[in-house]
C-alpha atoms as a PDB file:
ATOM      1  CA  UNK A   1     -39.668 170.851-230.453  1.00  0.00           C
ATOM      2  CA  UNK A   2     -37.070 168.844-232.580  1.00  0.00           C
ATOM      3  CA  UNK A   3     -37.875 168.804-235.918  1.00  0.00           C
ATOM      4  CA  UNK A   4     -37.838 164.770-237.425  1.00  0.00           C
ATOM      5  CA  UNK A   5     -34.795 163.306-238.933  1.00  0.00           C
ATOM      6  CA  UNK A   6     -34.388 162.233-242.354  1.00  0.00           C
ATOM      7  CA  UNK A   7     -35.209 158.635-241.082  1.00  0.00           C
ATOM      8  CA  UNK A   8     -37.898 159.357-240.210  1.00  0.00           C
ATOM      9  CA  UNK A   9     -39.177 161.606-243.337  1.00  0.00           C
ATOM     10  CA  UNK A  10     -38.325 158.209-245.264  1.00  0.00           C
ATOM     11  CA  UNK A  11     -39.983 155.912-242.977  1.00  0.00           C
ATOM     12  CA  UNK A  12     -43.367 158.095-243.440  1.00  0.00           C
ATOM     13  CA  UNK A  13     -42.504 158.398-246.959  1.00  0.00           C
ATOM     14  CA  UNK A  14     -42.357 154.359-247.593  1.00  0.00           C
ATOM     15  CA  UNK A  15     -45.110 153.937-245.778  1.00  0.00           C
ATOM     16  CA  UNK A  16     -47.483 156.093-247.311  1.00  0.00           C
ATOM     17  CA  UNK A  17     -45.957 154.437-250.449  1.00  0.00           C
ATOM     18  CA  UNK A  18     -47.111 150.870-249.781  1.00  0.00           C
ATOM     19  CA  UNK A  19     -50.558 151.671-248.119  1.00  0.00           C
ATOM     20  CA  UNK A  20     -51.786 154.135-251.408  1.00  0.00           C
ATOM     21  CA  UNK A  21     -51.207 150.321-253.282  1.00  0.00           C
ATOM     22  CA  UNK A  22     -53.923 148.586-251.312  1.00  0.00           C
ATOM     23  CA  UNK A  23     -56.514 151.505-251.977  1.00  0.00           C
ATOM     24  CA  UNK A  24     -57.800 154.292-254.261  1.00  0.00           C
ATOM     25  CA  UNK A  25     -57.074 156.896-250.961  1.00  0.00           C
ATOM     26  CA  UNK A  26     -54.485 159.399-250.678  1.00  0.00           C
ATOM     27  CA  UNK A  27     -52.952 159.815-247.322  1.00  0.00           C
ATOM     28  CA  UNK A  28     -51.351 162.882-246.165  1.00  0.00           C
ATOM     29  CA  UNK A  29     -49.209 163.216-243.455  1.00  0.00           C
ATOM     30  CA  UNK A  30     -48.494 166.705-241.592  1.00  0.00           C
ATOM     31  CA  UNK A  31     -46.416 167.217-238.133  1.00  0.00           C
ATOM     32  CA  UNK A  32     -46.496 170.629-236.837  1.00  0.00           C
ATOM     33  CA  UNK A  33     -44.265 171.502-233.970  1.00  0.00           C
ATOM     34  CA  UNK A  34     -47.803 173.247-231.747  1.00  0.00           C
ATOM     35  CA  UNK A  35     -50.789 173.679-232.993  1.00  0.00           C
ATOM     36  CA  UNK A  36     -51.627 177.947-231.157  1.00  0.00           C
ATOM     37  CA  UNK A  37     -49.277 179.861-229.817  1.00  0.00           C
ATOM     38  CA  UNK A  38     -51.707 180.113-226.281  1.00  0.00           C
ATOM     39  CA  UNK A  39     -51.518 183.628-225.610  1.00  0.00           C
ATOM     40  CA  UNK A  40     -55.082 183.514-223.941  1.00  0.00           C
ATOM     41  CA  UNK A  41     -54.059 181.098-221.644  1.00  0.00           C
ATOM     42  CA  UNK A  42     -50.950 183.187-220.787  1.00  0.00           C
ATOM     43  CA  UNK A  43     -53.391 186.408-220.329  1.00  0.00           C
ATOM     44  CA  UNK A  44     -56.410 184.426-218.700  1.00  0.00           C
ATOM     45  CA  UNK A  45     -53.767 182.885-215.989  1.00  0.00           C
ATOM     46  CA  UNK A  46     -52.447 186.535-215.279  1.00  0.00           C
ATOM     47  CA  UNK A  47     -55.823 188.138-215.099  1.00  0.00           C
ATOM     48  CA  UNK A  48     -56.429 185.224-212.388  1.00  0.00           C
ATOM     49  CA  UNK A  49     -53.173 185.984-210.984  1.00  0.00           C
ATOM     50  CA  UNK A  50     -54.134 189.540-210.187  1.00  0.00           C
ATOM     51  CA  UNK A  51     -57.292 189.023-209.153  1.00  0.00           C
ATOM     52  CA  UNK A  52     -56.201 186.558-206.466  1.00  0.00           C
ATOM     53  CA  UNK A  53     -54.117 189.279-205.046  1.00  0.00           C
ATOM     54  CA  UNK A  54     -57.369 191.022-202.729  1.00  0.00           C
ATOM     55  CA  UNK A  55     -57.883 187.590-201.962  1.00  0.00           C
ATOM     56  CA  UNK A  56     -54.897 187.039-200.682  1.00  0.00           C
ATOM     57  CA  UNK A  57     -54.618 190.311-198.711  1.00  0.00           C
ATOM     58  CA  UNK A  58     -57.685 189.319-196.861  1.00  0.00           C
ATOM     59  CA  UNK A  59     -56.609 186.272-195.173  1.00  0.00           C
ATOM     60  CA  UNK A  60     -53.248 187.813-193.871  1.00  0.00           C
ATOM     61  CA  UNK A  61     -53.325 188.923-190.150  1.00  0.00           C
ATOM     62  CA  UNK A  62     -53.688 192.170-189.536  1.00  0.00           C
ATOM     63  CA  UNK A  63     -50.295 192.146-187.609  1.00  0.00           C
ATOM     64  CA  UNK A  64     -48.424 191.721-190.623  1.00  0.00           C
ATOM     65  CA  UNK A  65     -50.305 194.107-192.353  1.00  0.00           C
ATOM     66  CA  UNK A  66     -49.464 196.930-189.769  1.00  0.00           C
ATOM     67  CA  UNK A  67     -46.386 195.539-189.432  1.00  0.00           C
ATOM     68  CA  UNK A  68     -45.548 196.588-193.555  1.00  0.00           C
ATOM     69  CA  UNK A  69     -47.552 199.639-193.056  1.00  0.00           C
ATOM     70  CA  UNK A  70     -44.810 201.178-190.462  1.00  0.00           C
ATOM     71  CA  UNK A  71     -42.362 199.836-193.133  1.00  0.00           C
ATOM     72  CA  UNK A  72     -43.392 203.034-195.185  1.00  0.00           C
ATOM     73  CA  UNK A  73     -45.365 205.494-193.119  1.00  0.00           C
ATOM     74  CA  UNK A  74     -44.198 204.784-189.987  1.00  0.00           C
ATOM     75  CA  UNK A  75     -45.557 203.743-186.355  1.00  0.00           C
ATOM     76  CA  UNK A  76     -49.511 204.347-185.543  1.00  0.00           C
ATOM     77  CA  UNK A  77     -49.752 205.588-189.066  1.00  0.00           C
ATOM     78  CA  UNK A  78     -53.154 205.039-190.792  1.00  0.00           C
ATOM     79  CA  UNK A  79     -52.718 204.762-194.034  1.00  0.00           C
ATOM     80  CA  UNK A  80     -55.680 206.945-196.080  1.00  0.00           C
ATOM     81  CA  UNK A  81     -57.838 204.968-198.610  1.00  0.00           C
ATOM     82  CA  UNK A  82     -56.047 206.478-201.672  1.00  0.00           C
ATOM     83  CA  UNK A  83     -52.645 204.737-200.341  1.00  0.00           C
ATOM     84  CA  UNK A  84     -54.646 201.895-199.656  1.00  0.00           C
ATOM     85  CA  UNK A  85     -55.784 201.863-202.747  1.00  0.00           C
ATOM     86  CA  UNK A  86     -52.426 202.677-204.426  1.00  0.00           C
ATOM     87  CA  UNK A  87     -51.279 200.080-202.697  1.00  0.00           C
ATOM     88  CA  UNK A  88     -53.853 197.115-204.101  1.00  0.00           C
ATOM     89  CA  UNK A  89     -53.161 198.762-207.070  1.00  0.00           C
ATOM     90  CA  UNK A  90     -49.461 198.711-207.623  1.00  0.00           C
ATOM     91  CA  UNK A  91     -49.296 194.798-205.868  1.00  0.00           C
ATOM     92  CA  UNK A  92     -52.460 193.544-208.472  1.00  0.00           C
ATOM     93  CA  UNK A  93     -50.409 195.333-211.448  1.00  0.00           C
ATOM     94  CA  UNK A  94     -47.129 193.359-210.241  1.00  0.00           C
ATOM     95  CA  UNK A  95     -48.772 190.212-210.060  1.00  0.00           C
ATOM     96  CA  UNK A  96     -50.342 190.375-213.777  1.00  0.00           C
ATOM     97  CA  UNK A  97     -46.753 191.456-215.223  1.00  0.00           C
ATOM     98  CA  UNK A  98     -45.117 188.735-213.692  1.00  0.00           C
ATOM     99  CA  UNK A  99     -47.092 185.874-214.409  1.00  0.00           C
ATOM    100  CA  UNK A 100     -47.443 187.230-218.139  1.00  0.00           C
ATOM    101  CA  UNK A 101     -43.541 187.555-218.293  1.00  0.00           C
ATOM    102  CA  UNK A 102     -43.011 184.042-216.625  1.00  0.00           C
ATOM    103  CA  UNK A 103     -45.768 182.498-219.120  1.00  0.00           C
ATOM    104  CA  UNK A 104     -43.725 183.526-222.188  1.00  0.00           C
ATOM    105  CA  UNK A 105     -41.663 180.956-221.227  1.00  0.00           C
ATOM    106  CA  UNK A 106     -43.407 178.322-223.656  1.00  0.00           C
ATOM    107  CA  UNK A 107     -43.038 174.918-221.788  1.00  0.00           C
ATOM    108  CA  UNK A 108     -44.693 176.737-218.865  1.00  0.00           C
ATOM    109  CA  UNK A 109     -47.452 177.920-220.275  1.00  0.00           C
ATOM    110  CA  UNK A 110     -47.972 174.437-221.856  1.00  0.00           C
ATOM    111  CA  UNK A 111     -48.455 172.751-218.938  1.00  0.00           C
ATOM    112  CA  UNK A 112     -50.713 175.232-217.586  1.00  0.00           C
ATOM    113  CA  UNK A 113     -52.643 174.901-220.122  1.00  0.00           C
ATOM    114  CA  UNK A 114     -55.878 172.452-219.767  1.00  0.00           C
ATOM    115  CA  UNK A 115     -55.472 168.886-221.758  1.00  0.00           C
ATOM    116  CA  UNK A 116     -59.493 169.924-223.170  1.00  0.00           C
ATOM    117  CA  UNK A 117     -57.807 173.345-224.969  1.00  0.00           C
ATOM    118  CA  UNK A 118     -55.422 171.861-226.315  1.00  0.00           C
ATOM    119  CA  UNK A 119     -57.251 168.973-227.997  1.00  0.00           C
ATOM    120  CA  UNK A 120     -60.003 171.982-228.923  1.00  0.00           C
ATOM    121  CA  UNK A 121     -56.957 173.620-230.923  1.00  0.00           C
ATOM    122  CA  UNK A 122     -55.227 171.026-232.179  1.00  0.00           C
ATOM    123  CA  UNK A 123     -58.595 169.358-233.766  1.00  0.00           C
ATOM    124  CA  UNK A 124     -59.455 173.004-235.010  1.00  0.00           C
ATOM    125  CA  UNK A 125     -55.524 173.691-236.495  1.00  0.00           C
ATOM    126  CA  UNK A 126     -56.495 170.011-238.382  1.00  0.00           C
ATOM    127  CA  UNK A 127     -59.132 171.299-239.913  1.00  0.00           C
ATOM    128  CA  UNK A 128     -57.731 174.066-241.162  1.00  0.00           C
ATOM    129  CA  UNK A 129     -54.762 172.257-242.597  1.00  0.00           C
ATOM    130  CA  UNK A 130     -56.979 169.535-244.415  1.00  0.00           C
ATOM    131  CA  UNK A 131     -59.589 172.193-246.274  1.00  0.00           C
ATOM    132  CA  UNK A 132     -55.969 173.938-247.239  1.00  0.00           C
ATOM    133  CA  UNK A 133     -53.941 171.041-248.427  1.00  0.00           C
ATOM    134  CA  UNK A 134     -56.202 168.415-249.012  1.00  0.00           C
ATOM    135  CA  UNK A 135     -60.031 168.836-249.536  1.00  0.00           C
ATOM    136  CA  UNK A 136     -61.185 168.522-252.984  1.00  0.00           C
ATOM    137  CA  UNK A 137     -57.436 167.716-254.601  1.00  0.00           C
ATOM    138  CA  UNK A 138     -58.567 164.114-255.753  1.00  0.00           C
ATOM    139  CA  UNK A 139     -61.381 163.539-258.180  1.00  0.00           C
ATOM    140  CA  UNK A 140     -63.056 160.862-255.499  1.00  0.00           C
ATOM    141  CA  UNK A 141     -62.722 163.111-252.471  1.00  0.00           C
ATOM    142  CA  UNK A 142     -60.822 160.729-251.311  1.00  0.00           C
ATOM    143  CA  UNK A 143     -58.180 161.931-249.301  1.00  0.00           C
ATOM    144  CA  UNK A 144     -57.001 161.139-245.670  1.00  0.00           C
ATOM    145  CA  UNK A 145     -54.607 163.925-243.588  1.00  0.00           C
ATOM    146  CA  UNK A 146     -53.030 162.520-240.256  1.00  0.00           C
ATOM    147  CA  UNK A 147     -51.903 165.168-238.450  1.00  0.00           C
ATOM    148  CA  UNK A 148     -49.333 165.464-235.583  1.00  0.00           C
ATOM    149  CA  UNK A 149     -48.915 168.499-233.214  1.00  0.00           C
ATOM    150  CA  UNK A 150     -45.827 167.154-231.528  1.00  0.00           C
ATOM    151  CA  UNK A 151     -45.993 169.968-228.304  1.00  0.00           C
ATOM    152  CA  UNK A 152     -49.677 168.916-227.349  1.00  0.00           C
ATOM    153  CA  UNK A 153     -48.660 165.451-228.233  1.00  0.00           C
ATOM    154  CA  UNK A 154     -51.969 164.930-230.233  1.00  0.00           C
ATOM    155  CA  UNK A 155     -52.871 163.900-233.123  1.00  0.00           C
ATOM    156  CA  UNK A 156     -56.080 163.472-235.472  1.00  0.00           C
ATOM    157  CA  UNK A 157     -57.323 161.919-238.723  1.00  0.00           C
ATOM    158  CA  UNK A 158     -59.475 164.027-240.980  1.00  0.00           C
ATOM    159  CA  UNK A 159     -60.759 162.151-244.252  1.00  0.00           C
ATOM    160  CA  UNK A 160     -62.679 163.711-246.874  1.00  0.00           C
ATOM    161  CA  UNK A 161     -66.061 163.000-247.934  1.00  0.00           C
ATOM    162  CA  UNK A 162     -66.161 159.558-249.893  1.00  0.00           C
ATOM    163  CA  UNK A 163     -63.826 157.898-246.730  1.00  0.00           C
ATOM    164  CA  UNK A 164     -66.013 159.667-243.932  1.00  0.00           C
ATOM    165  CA  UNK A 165     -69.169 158.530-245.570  1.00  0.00           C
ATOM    166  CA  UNK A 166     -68.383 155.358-245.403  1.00  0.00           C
ATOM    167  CA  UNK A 167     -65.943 155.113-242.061  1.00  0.00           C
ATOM    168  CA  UNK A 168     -67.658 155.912-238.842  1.00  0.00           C
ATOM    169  CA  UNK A 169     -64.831 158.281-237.020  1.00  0.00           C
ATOM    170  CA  UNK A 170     -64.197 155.100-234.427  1.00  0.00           C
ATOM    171  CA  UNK A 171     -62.706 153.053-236.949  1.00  0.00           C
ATOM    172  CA  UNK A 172     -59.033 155.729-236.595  1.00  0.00           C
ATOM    173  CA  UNK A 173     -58.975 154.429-233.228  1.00  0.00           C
ATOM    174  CA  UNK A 174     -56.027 152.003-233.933  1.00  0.00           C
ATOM    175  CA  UNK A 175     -54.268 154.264-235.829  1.00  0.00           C
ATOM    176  CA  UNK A 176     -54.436 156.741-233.074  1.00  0.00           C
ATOM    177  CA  UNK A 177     -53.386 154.858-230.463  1.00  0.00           C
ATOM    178  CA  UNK A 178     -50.011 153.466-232.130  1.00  0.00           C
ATOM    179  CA  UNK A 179     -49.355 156.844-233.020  1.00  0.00           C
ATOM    180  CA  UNK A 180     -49.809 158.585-229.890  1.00  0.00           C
ATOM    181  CA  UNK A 181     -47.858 155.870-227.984  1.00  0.00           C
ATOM    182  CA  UNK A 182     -44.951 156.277-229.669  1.00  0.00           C
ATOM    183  CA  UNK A 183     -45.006 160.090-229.956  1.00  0.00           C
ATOM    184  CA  UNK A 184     -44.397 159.301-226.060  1.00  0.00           C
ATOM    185  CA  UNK A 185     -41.846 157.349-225.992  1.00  0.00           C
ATOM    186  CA  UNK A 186     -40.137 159.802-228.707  1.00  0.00           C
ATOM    187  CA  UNK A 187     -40.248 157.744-231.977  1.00  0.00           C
ATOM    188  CA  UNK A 188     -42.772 159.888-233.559  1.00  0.00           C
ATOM    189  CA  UNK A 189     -41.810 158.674-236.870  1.00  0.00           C
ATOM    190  CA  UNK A 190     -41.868 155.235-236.535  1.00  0.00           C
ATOM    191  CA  UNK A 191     -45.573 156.234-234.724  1.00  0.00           C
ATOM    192  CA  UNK A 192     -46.070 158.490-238.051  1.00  0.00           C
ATOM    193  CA  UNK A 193     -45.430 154.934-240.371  1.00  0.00           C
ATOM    194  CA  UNK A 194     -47.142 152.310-237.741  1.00  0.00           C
ATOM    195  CA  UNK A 195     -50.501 154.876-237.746  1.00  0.00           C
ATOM    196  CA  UNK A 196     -50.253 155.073-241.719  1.00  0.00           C
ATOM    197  CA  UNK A 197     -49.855 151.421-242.136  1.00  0.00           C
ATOM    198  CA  UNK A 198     -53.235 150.757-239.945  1.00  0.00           C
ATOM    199  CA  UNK A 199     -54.992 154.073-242.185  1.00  0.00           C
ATOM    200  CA  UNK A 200     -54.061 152.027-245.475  1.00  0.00           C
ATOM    201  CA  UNK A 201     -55.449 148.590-243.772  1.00  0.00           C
ATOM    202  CA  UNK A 202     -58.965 150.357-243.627  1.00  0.00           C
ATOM    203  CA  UNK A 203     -59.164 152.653-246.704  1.00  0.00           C
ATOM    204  CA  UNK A 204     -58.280 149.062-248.488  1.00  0.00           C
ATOM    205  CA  UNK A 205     -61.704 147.577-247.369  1.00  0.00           C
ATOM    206  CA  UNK A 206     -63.659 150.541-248.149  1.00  0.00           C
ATOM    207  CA  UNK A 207     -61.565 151.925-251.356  1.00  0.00           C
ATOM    208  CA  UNK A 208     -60.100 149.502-253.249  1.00  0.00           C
ATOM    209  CA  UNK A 209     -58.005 150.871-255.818  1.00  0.00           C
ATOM    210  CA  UNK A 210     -58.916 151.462-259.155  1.00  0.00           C
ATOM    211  CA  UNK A 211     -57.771 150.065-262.450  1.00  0.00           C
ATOM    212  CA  UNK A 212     -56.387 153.727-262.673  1.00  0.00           C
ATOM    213  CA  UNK A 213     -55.372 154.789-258.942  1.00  0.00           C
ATOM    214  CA  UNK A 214     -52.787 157.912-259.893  1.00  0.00           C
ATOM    215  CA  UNK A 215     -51.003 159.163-256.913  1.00  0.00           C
ATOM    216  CA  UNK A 216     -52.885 162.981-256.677  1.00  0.00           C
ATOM    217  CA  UNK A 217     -51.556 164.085-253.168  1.00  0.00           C
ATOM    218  CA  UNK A 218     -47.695 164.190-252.134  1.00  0.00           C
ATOM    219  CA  UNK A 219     -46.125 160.737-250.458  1.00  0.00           C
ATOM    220  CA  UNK A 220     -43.398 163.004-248.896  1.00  0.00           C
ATOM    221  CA  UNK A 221     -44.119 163.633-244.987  1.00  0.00           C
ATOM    222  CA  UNK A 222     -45.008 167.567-244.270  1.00  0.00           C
ATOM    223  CA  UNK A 223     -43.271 169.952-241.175  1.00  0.00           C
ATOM    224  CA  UNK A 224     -44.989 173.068-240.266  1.00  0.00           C
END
């Protein structure tokens, strides 16, 4: 995946900027080009691959099958179950190897993989990044990471304990949407500065800033 221009690093930047005015939250905002590499999905669609191929020797007519036979052992041969064998062998081992080898072809193995795994990862990878980068670095808890997995095209808001206990997780919805629609239509950083714009409108009515409101997280938009 591309990796954001400058633009857009100063877009995010400026609006982060003017939404940590209206409230005592700290927004962080992290794009990572995928969120899992997949290789399960790569592995589970061989293993299907190869298990399809006795399936698919059973519903070929016989004809054909004799037909091949004589190919290698000649006319009226019968071939003995350890060629037979062999022979399921060899074709189920060809199948796995080339379905893994196609699948490491990344935009393949994307699509093939279901929309529910993805969001499972890319919620998961979220996570991950928040406890890393953002839980517990203000003295409020009161932190905010949007997060953008730009291959899976998803996206999700993770806030730390004083926003969630007060924000039901419904209220990102907004946010969400703007974002995702323009992550579509490849402006992901004007998406990026619409979806913090719309975080800052909400963390306004339930934080609003402090006689002291220090800026305790990075502005500065993040690429994995």
């Amino acid at each position: 995946m591309a990796r954001l221009s400058q633009e857009d690093h100063d877009l995010v930047t400026a609006a982060v900027t003017a939404a940590e005015r209206l409230s005592d939250g700290e927004i962080v905002v992290i794009v990572a080009s995928r969120s899992d590499a997949y290789h399960d999905v790569g592995l589970h669609v061989a293993a299907l691959a190869m298990l399809l191929v006795p399936l698919g020797l059973a519903v070929v007519p016989q004809g054909l099958i004799d037909w091949t036979a004589s190919l290698f052992l000649g006319w009226n041969a019968e071939p003995s179950r350890a060629q037979v064998m062999l022979f399921l062998f060899v074709k189920m081992t060809a199948a796995f190897l080339v379905v893994r080898f196609a699948l490491a072809y990344m935009p393949l193995r994307m699509a093939l993989t279901p929309g529910v795994t993805k969001s499972r990862r890319v919620h998961r990878r979220a996570v991950e990044v928040f406890r890393t980068g953002c839980e517990l670095r203000t003295r409020g808890r009161t932190g905010v990471l949007l997060y953008l997995s730009l291959a899976e095209r998803r996206a999700e808001i993770v806030a730390d304990q004083a926003i969630a206990d007060r924000a039901a997780p419904e209220i990102w919805g907004e946010s969400m949407a703007v974002l995702i629609d323009a992550v579509k239509a490849g402006r992901p950083g004007e998406g990026l500065a619409k979806a913090v714009e719309k975080i800052g409108a909400v963390l306004a009515t339930i934080l609003p800033p402090a006689a002291s409101n220090p800026n305790e997280l990075p502005d500065r938009l993040v690429e994995l």
